[in-house]
Protein backbone atom coordinates (compact mmCIF):
# COMPACT_ATOMS: atom_id res chain seq x y z
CA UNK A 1 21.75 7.85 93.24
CA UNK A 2 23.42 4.85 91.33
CA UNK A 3 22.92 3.87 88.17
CA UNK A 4 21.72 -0.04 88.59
CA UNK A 5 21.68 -0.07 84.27
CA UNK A 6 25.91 0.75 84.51
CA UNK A 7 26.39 -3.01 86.56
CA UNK A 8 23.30 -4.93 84.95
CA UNK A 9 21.41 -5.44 81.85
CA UNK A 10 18.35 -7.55 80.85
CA UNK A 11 19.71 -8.82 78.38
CA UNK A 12 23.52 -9.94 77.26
CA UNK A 13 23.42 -9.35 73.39
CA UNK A 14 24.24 -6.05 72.30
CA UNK A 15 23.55 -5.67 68.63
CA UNK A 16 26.27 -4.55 66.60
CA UNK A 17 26.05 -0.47 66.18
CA UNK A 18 26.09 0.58 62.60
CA UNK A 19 29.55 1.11 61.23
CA UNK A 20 31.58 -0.80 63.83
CA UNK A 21 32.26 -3.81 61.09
CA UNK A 22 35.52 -3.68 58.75
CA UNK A 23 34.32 -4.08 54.96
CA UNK A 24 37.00 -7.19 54.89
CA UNK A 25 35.06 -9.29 57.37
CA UNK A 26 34.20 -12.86 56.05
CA UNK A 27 32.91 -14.54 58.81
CA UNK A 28 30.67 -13.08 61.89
CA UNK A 29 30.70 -15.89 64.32
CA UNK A 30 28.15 -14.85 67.21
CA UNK A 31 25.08 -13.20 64.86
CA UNK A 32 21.50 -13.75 64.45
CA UNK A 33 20.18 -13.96 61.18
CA UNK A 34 18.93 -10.43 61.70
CA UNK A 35 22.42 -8.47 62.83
CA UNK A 36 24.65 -10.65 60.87
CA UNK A 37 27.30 -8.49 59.49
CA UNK A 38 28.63 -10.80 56.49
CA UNK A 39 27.16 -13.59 54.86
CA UNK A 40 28.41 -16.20 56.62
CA UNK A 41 27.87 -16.37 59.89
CA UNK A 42 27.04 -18.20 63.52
CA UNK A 43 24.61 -17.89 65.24
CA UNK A 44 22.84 -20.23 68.42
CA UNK A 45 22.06 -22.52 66.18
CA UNK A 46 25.47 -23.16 64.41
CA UNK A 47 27.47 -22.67 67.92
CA UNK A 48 30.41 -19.99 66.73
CA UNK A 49 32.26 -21.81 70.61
CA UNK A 50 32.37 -25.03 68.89
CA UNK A 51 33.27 -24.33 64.80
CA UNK A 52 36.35 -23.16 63.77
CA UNK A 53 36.73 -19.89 62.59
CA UNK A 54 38.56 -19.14 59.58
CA UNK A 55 39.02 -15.97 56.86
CA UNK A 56 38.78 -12.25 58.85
CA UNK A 57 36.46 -13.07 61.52
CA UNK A 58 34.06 -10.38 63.29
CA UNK A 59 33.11 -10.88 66.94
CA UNK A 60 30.67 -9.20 68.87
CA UNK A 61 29.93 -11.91 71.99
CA UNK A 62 27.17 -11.40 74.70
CA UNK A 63 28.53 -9.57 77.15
CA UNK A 64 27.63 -11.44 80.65
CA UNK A 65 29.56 -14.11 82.03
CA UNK A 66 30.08 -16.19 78.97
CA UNK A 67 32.11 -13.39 77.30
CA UNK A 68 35.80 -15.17 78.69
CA UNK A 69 34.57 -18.30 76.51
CA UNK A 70 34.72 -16.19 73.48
CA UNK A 71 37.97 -14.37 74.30
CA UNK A 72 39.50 -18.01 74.69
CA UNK A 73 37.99 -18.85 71.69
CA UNK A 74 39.22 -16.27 69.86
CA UNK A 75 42.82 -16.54 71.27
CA UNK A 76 42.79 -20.52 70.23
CA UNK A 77 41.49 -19.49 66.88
CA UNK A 78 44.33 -17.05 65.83
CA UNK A 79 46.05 -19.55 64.18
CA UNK A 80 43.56 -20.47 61.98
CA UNK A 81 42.09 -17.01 60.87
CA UNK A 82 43.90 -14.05 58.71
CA UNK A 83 42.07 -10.99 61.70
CA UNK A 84 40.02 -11.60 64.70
CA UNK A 85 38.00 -8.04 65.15
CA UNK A 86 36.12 -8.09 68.55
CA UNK A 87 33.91 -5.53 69.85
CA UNK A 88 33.60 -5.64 73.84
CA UNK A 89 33.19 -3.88 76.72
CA UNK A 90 35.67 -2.08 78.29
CA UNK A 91 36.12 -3.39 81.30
CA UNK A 92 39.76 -3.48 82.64
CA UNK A 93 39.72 -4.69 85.69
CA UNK A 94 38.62 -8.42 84.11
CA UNK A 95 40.76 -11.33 84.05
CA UNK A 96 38.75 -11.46 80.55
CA UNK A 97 39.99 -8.30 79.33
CA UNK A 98 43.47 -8.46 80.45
CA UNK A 99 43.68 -11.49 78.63
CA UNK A 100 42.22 -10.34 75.64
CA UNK A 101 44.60 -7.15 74.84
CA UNK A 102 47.69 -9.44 75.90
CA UNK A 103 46.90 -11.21 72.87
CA UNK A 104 46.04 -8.37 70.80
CA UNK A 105 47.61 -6.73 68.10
CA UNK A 106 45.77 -2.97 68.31
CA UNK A 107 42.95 -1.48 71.20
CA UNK A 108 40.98 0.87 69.66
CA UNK A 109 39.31 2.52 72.74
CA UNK A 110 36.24 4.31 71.74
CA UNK A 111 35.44 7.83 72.60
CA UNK A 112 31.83 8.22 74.22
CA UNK A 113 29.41 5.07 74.71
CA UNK A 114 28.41 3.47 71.16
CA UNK A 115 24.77 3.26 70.49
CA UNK A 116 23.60 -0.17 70.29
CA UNK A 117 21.00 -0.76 67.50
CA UNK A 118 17.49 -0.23 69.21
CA UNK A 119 18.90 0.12 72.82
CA UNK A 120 19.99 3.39 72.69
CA UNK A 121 23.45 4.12 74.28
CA UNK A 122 25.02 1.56 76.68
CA UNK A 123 25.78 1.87 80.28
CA UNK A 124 29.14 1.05 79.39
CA UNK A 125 32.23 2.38 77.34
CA UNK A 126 33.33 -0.45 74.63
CA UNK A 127 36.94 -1.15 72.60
CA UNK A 128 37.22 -2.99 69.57
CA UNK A 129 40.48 -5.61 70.23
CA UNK A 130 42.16 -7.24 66.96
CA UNK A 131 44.14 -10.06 67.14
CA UNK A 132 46.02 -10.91 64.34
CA UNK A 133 48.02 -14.00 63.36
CA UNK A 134 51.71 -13.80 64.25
CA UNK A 135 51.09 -10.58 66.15
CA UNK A 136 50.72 -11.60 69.82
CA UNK A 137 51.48 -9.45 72.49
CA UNK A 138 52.93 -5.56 72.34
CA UNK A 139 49.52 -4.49 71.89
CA UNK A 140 48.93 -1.20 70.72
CA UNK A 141 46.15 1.27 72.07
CA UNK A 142 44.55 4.33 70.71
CA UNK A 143 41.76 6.18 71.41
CA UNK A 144 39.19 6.92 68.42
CA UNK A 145 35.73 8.06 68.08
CA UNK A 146 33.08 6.29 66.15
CA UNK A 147 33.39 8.15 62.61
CA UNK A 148 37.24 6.83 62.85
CA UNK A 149 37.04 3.34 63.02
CA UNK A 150 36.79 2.42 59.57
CA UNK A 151 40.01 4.56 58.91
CA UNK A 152 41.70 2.67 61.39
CA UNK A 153 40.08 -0.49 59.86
CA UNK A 154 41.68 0.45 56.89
CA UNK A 155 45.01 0.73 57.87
CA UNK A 156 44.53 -2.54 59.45
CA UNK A 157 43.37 -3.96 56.25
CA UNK A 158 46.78 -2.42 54.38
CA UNK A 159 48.37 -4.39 56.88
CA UNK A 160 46.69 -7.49 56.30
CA UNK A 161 47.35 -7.68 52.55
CA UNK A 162 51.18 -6.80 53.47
CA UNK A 163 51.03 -9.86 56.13
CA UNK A 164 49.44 -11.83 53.20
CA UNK A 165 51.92 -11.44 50.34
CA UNK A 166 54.69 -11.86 52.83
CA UNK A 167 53.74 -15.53 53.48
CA UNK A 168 52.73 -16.20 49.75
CA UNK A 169 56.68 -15.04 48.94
CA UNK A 170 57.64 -17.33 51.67
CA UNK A 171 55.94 -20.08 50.62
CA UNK A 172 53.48 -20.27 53.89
């Protein structure tokens, strides 16, 4: 017998699993005021789609159809932002998807199906994409369980602060 929950869901929003969010995130720009992972943040009322995003920028969409407006979004925002961390489904076979890790700097494929705060597992494995300013294309993919995520977030963050003083000697 098939599993109808691994091709539908009742609901689109998958609330951000505990852990998932680098400490250097300034901006979540798809929350509700009760899974908001920063202090600023988006949410239906302030339309994340139609503000632009700026600072390191978390991004954890609804995951139905809507999800390829966010992953233009986010590519139209790199320009503008320092990191662009999304958390999506892993679904390969998308036009969504494909266009997403083209533009990404590092696919962190996660090991197992995350737990989704008060859903329980999903019917789905997920990868966490970031896109980075100036760092388009050649996108580099690991595979990493949960409890490793905010090590690789922290390497990312090294990174970032590297990327940072290299345009303040440059005078950008």
């Amino acid at each position: 017998m098939i599993n109808s929950g691994l091709f539908t869901s009742d609901s689109s929003e998958w609330a951000t699993p505990v852990g998932m969010v680098p400490d250097w995130i300034t901006l979540d720009v798809c929350a509700t005021e009760s899974n908001a992972q920063c202090e600023r943040f988006f949410d239906k009322g302030i339309d994340g789609l139609t503000q632009r995003w700026e600072g390191e920028v978390w991004c954890n969409p609804p995951y139905g159809r809507e999800i390829s407006l966010w992953i233009d979004k986010a590519i139209h925002e790199i320009p503008h932002v320092g990191n662009i961390v999304m958390l999506v489904p892993a679904r390969t076979d998308t036009k969504w998807f494909q266009k997403l890790i083209k533009n990404a700097q590092l696919a962190v494929f996660i090991q197992g199906r995350l737990s989704f705060n008060g859903r329980g597992p999903a019917p789905f494995p997920s990868v966490v994409a970031i896109l980075s300013r100036g760092q388009r294309g050649n996108c580099k993919m690991i595979i990493a369980n949960k409890d490793q995520i905010q090590e690789i977030y922290r390497k990312v963050d090294r990174m970032r602060i590297n990327a940072q003083e290299e345009r303040q000697w440059a005078g950008k």
